[in-house]
Structure formats: structure tokens, C-alpha cells
Protein backbone atom coordinates (compact mmCIF):
# COMPACT_ATOMS: atom_id res chain seq x y z
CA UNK A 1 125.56 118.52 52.54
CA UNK A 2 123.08 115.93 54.85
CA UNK A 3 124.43 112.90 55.79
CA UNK A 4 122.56 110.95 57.88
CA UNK A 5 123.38 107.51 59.88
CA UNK A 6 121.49 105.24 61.58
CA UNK A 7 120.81 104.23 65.26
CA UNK A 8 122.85 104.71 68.69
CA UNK A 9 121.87 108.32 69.72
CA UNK A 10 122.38 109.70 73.36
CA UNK A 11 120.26 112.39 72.68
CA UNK A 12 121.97 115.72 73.34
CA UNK A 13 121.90 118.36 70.66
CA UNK A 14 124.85 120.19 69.92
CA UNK A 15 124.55 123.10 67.46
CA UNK A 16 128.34 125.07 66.55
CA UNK A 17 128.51 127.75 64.29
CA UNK A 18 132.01 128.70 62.67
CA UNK A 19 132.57 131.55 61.63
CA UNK A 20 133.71 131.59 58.17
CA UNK A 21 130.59 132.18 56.22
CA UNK A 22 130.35 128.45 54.97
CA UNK A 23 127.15 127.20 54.67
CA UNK A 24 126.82 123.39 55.81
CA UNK A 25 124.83 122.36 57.73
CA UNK A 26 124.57 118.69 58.40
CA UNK A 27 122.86 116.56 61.10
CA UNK A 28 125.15 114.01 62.27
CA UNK A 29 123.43 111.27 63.27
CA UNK A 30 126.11 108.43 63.11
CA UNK A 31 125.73 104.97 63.13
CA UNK A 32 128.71 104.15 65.04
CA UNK A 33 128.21 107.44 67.28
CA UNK A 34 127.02 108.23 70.69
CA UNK A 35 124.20 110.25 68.91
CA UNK A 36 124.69 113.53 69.28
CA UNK A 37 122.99 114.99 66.63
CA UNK A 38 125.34 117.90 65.54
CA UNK A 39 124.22 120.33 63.62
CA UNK A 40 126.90 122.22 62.32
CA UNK A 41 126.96 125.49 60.15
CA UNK A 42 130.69 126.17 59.08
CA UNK A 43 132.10 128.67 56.75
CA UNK A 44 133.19 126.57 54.50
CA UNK A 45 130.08 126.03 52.09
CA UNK A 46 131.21 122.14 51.41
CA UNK A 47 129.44 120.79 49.00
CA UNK A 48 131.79 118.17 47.81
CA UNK A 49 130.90 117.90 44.71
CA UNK A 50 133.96 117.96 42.99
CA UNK A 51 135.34 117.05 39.54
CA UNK A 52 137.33 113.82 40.40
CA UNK A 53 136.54 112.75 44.03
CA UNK A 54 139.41 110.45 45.14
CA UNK A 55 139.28 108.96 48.47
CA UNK A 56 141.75 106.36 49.51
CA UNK A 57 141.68 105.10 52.83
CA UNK A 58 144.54 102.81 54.17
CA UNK A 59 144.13 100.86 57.64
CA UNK A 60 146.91 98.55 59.27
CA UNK A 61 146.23 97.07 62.68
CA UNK A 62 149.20 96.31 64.65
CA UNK A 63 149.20 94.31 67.44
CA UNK A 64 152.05 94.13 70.40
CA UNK A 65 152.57 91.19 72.67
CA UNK A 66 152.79 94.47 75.41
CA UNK A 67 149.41 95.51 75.60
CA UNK A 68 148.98 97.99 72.81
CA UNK A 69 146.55 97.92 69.76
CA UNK A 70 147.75 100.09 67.48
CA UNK A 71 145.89 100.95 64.20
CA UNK A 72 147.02 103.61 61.94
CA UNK A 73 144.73 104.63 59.28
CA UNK A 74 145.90 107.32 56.20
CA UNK A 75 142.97 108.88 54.48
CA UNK A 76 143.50 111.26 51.60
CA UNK A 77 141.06 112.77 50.12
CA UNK A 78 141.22 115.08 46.63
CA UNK A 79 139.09 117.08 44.91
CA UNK A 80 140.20 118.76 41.35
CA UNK A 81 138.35 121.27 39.55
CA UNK A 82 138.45 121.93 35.87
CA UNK A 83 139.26 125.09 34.68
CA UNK A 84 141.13 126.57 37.59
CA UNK A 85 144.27 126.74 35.82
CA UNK A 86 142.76 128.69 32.93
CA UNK A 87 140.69 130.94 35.76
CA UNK A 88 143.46 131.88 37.41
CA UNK A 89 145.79 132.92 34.09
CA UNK A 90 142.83 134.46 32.82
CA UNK A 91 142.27 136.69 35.88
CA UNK A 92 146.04 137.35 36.40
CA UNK A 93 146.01 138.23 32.64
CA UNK A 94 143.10 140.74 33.35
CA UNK A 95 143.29 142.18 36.39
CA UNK A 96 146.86 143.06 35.33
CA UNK A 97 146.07 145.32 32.85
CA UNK A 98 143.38 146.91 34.71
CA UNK A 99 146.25 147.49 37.33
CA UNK A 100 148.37 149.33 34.83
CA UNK A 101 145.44 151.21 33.09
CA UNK A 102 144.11 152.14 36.78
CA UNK A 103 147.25 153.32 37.52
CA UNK A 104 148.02 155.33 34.45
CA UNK A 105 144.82 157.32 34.62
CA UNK A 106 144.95 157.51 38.06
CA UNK A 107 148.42 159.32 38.11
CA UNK A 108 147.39 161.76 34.64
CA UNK A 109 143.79 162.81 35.75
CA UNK A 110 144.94 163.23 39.53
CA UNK A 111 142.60 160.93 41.16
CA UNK A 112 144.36 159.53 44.12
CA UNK A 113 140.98 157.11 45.05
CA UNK A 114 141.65 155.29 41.70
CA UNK A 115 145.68 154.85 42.40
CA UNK A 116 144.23 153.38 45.88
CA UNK A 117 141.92 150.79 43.85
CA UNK A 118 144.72 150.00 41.75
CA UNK A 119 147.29 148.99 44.79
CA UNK A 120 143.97 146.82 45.80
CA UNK A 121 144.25 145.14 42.53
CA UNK A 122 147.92 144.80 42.67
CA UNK A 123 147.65 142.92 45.46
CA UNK A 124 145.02 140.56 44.07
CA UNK A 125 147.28 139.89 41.30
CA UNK A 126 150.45 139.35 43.67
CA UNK A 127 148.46 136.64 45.19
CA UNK A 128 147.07 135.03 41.96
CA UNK A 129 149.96 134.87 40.70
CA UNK A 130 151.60 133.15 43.44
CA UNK A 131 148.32 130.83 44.34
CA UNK A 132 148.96 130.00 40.30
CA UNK A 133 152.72 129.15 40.88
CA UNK A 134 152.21 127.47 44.28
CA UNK A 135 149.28 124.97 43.05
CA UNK A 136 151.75 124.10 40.31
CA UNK A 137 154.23 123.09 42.50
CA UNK A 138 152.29 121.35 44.30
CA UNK A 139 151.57 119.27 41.68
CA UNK A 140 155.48 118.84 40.20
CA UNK A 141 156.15 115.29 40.74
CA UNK A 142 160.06 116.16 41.21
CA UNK A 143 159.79 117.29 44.51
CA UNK A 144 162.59 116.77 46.34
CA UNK A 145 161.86 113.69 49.09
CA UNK A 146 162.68 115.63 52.15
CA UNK A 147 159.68 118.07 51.45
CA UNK A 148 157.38 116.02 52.51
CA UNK A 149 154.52 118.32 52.29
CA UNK A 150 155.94 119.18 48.45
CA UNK A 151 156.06 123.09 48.33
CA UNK A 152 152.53 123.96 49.64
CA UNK A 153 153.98 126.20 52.48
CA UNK A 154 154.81 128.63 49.44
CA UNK A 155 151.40 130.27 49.44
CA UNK A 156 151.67 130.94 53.10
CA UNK A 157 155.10 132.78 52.40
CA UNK A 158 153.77 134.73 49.19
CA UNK A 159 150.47 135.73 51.47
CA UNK A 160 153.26 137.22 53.65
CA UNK A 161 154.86 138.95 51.49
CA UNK A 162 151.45 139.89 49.33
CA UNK A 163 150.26 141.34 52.61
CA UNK A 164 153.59 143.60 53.10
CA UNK A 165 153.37 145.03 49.31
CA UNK A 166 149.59 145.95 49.91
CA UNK A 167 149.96 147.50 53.22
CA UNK A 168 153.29 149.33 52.15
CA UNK A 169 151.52 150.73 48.60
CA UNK A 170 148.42 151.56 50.36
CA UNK A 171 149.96 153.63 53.18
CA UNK A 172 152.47 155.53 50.70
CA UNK A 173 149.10 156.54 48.58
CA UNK A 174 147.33 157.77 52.59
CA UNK A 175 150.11 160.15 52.80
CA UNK A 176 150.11 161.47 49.46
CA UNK A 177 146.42 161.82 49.51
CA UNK A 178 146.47 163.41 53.52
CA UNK A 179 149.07 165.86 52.28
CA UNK A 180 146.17 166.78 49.26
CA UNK A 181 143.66 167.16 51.10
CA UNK A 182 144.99 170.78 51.86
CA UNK A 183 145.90 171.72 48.03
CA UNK A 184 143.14 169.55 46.19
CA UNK A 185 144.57 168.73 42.66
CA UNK A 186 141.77 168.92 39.87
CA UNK A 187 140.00 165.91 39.09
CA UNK A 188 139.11 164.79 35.64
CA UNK A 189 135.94 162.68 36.80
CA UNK A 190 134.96 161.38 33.55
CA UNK A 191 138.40 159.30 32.97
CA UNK A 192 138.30 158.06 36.52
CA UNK A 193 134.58 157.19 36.42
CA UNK A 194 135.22 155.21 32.90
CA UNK A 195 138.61 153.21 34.92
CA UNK A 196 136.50 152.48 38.19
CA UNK A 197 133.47 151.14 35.86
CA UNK A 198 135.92 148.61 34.28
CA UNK A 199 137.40 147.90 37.20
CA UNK A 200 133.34 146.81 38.92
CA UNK A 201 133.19 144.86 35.57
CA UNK A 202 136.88 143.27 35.40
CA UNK A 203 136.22 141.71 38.70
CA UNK A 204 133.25 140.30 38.58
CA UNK A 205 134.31 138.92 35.21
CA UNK A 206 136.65 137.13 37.14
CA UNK A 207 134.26 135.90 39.81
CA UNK A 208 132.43 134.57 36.97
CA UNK A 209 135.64 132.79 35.03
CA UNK A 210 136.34 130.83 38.84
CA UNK A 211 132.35 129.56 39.04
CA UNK A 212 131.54 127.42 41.06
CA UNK A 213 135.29 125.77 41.34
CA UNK A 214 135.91 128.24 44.65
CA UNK A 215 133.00 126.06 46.48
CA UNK A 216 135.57 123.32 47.25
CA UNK A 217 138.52 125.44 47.84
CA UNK A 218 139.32 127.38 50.30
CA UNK A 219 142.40 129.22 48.60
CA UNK A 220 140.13 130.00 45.79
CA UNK A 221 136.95 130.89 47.73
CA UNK A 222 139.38 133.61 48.89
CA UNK A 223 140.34 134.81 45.97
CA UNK A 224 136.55 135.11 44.92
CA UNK A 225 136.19 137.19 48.23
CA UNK A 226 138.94 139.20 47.16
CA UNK A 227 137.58 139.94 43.71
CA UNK A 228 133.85 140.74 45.01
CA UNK A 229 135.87 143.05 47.27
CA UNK A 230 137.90 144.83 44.40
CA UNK A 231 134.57 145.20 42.87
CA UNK A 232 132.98 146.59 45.86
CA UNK A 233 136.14 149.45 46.31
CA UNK A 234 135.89 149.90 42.34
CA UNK A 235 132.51 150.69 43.08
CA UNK A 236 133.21 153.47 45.61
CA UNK A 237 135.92 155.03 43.44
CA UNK A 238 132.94 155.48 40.39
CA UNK A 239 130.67 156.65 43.06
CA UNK A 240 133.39 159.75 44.21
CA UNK A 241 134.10 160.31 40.52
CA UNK A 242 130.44 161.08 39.76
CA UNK A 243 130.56 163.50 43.29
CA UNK A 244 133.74 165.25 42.32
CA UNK A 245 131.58 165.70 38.81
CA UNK A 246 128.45 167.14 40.23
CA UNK A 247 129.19 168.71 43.18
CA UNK A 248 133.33 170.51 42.23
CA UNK A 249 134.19 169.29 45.36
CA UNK A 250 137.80 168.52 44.53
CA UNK A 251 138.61 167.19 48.34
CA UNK A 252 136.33 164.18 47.84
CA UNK A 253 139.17 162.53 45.95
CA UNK A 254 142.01 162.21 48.71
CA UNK A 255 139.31 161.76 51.42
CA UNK A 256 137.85 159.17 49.36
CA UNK A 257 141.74 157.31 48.71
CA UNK A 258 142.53 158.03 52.71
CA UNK A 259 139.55 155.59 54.01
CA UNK A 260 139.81 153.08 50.55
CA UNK A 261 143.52 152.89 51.25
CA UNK A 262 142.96 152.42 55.49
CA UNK A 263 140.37 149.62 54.16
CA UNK A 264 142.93 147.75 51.63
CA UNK A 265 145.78 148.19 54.99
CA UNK A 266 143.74 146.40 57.07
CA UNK A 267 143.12 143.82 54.40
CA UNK A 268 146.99 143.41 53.96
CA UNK A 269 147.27 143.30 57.35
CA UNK A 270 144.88 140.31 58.17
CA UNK A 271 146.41 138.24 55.14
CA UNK A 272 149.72 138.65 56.87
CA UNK A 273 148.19 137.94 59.90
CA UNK A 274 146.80 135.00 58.95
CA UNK A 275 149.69 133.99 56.84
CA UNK A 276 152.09 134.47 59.77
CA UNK A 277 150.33 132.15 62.56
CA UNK A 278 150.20 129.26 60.01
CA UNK A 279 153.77 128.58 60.31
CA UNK A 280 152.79 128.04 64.24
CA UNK A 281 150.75 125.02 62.55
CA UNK A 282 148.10 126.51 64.24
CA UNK A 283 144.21 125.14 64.04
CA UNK A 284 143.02 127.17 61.05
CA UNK A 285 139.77 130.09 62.08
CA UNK A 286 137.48 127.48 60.06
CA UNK A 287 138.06 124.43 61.79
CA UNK A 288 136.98 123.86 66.05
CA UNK A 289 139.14 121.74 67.22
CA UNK A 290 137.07 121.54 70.75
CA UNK A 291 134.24 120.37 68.02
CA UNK A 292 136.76 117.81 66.13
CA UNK A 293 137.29 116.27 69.57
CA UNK A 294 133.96 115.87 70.77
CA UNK A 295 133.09 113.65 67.13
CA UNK A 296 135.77 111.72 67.43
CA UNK A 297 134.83 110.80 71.28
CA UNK A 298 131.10 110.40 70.37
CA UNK A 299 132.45 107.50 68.47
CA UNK A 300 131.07 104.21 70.10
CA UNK A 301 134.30 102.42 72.00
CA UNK A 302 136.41 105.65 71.97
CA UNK A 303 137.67 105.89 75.32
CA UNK A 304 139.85 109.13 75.16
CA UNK A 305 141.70 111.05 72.19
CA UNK A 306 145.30 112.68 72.78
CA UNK A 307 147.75 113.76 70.03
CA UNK A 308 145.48 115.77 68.71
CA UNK A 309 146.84 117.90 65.97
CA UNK A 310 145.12 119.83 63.38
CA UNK A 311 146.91 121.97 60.96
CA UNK A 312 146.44 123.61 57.69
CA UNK A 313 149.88 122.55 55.16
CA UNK A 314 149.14 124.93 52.44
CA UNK A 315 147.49 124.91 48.97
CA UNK A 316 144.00 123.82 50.88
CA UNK A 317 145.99 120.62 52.80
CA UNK A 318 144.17 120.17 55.86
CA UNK A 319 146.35 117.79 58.27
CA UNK A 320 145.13 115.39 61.33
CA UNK A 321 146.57 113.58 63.28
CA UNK A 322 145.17 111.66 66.62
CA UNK A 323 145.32 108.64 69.21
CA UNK A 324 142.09 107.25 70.05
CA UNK A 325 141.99 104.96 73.08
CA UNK A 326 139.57 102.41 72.77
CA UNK A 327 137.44 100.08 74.90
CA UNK A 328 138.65 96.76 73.25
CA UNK A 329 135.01 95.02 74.89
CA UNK A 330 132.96 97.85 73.50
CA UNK A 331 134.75 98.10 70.24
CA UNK A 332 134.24 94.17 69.77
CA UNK A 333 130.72 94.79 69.64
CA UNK A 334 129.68 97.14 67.40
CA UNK A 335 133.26 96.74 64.82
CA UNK A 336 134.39 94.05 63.15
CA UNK A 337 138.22 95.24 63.59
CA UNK A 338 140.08 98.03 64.26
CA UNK A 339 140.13 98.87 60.45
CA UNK A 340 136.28 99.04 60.39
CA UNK A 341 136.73 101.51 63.26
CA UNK A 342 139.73 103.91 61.57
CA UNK A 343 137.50 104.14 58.65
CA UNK A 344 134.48 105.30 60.46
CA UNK A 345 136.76 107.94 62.26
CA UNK A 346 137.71 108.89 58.66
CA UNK A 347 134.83 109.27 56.84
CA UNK A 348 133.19 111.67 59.49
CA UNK A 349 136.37 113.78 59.86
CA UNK A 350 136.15 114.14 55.55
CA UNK A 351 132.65 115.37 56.20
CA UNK A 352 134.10 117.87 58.27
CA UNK A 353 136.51 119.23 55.05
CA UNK A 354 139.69 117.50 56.83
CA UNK A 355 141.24 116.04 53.33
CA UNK A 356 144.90 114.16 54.68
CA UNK A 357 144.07 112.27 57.79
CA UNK A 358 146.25 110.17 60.11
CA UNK A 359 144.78 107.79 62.99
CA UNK A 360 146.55 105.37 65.60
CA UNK A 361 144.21 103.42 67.73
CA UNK A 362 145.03 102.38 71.54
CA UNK A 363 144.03 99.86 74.05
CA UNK A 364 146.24 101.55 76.53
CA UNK A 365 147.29 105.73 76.33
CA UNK A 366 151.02 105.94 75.08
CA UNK A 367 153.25 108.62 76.63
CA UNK A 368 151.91 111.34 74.13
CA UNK A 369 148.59 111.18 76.26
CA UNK A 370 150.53 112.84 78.90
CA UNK A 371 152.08 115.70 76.02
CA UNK A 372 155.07 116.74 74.26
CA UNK A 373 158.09 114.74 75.35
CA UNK A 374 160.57 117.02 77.37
């Protein structure tokens, strides 16, 4: 996405690089900014072009006969994709047989590499299936009142627990396949090679049912990841099976499900690593909050910014929250109100994929300028 703005540039150059492997790269040249002119290149491939783009964008100015301006602006912004529904029952629907059919031939031809792809898959499915369940109750408008982020935390909890079953499955095929290696079991490579096949085809099938939707999405760009990676291990597998064909080297198989299954551990293990610092609320791996800062105090009559909080809620919610102090002289200048200011602040923190936003503006710093209250 470009975006460009007009004048008011200070000159510097900033260039910050996330590490996510998004794509975006857009030169920030603000209107209402002290010009840097950012270029950023995120992982998170934002296109924004959604389905229904929704963007509401609240701002109340209060004013207090003791000093303080205070403007608090709520800016929502939500993108729906077609489809996704259907993509993700399809690919549960899919993926789950190939689990059971993996597993079955697998277990009768004595190919430990395949049983390895299909606790892979398993865990794919764990997670679709939960994704499925938690974006519908995100949606369910009987939520009780006192969740007040609905039940979005659920996918954090089922990436948890997805992350235990994979690394648990994975290591219990290791030692079956390390205890093998010594007695190799024949391996009917023709069976195997026909499972693995489906399985390169079954996932990139499913790559193809999400499209484009995953662009917009960060729960569903990972599950695309995931798939391509299925694919990738499915790949492997077929690749051993033709070995064990030519070559009669039996040991290829457990070797082959030792460093598949020491890949899909480590996979389970970041998922529950990543799963397990969210409920820290801390700044998700995609976002720079140093970055975030710096836009917000490029802003034209922005003082200072405190209260900083940036946090990811679940089911793609990503939460801010901030005080900007202002230069009341400054800001009379170049905004008509405070309003015209909070939705300024807004719009450039949307360009920068933060979708539920929540701004109070300052004339003088309130305690939470000086931290956490003891």
C-alpha cells in the first residue's frame, strides 16, 4: 500500500524492517507530520483491500476547568472476507481425512515418516478447527457483557493446547522411529509414496480454497503458512518413499520421521510459545512499538506520548491505547480541534494494521506519564 501526504517534512529518513515476511512498504509522508519519510517493510503484506471495509471513528473532546484537554478518540476498523467460513470447513473437512488415511497407511505399510506427516496434519486440523469455532464466537452477539473482548482469547488458549498435542504426538513417533532405526521394519514405498502425494496435493488445495482472504488476516495468513508447510513435509515423506524404493535402504524411513518429527516439535513449540506470551498482552513480533511511538510523536503539536499500550486480543484484534500531550499553540495552528487531531493519529495507526484504537489527548501529562500506579 502507498499513501502519501502532503507538506511539513523534517527531512530524516527512517527505514524499519519487521520481520514477519509482510510486504508493505509505504512512504509516509504526512501532512500533519514532522516529515519523516518512513519507509516501512512489515510482515504483514497489508493490502487492505478487503470485502466490507468499515471504519468508524468516534472523537469527544473534553475540556476541564483544571488544566486538562482531554480527547478520546475510538477507531475500529473491520475487514470481512467472503468465503472464509466455507475455506476453513472445507479444509478441516479435508485435511481430516488425509489425517486418518495418512495414518492408516502409515501404521499397515510401516512407514514411520508418513505417521510423522500425519501428526503435522493433525495439528493443522486442531487449529482449524478451533480458529473455525473461535471466529464464530467472536461473532455470537450473546456474549456475555463482562467479556468485553467477546471470546477472542479462545484461539490463544486452543494454540496452547494445539501446540502441546503436536509436540506430544511428534515426540512419541521420535522414539518409536529411534528405537527402529536398529531393527528397520520393511517399507511398502509405493502406498506411502501414493499417501505423501495426496497429502502435497490436499494442502495446497487448501491454500488455494483460502485465496487471497489470508492477505488481511493474520490468523489465516498462518494457517496458509501452515498448509504450504504440510505440503513442504508431505513432500519429503514422497521423496524417502521413492529412496526406500530404489535404493532397499529400509533405515531411511525412521531417520527420515526422527528429523520430520524434530521439525513439527519445534513448530509446536513456537505456537505455544507464541500463544503463551500473549496472555502477558505483550506487543505482538509484527508490530515495533519503538516505531508506533516515533509516528505518533512525528505528529505536528505532539508533545510527548505515555500510556502506551499495544496488544494483540485474539481472532486478529489488534488493541492501542495512548496519551498524547499536546502543544495547545502548535496544535491551534495546523488543527481545527482536538477531533481533527485524534483522527489524524487514527488513520496513520490503521495504516500500520492497528484495527481497535483508543486515544486521550493532553495539555498537561496525567499521573500515567509517570507509570503504573503503585
Amino acid at each position: 500500500m502507498a499513501s502519501s501526504h502532503n507538506p511539513g517534512i523534517k527531512g530524516d529518513s527512517h527505514e524499519h524492517s519487521h520481520g514477519h515476511n509482510h510486504e508493505h512498504s509505504h512512504g509516509h509522508n504526512h501532512e500533519y507530520s514532522h516529515g519523516h519519510n518512513h519507509e516501512h517493510s512489515h510482515g504483514h503484506n497489508h493490502e487492505h483491500s478487503h470485502g466490507h471495509n468499515h471504519e468508524h471513528s468516534r472523537g469527544h473532546s473534553h475540556g476541564h476547568s483544571h488544566g486538562h484537554s482531554h480527547g478520546h478518540s475510538h477507531g475500529h476498523s473491520h475487514g470481512h472476507s467472503h468465503g472464509s467460513p466455507d475455506a476453513f470447513r472445507s479444509t478441516v473437512l479435508i485435511n481430516g481425512g488425509l489425517c486418518l488415511l495418512q495414518i492408516i497407511v502409515g501404521f499397515s505399510f510401516g512407514s514411520l515418516a508418513l505417521v510423522s506427516d500425519a501428526v503435522h496434519n493433525i495439528g493443522d486440523v486442531v487449529g482449524l478447527l478451533f480458529g473455525w469455532m473461535a471466529e464464530k464466537a467472536a461473532k455470537d452477539p450473546n456474549i456475555p457483557r463482562h467479556f468485553t473482548y467477546g471470546y477472542r482469547r479462545f484461539t490463544h488458549i486452543s494454540a496452547l493446547f494445539n501446540g502441546l498435542l503436536i509436540c506430544g504426538g511428534s515426540m512419541l513417533v521420535v522414539n518409536e522411529a529411534i528405537l527402529r532405526i536398529g531393527e528397520p521394519v520393511e517399507v511398502q514405498s509405493l502406498p506411502v509414496a501414493f499417501a505423501s502425494a495426496l497429502g502435497v496435493a490436499v494442502n495446497l488445495f487448501s491454500v488455494y480454497l483460502f485465496g487471497n482472504s489470508h492477505k488481511d488476516d493474520l490468523n489465516r495468513k498462518a494457517v496458509v503458512v501452515h498448509l504450504m508447510s504440510d505440503a513442504a513435509v508431505s513432500m519429503v515423506v514422497l521423496v524417502n518413499a521413492f529412496l526406500v524404493k530404489w535404493t532397499g535402504w529400509n533405515w531411511i524411513d525412521p531417520a527420515s520421521a526422527i528429523s520430520v518429527g524434530i521439525f513439527v516439535s519445534w513448530s509446536g513449540y513456537k505456537v505455544m510459545k507464541d500463544s503463551a506470551v500473549t496472555f502477558f498482552d505483550i506487543v505482538p513480533s509484527y508490530f515495533n512499538i519503538y516505531h508506533i511511538e516515533e509516528i505518533l510523536l512525528d505528529i505536528i503539536g505532539v508533545k510527548s506520548v505515555h500510556a502506551l499500550h499495544l496488544w494483540d486480543a485474539g481472532a486478529s484484534l489488534n488493541v492501542l491505547t495512548a496519551h498524547l500531550v499536546k502543544d495547545d499553540k502548535i496544535v491551534k495552528n495546523h488543527f481545527t480541534d482536538d477531533t481533527h487531531l485524534l483522527s489524524y493519529a487514527e488513520k496513520i495507526l490503521r495504516e500500520e494494521g492497528i484495527n481497535y484504537i483508543t486515544l486521550q489527548i493532553e495539555s498537561v501529562p496525567c499521573s500515567l506519564s509517570k507509570g503504573f500506579p503503585q
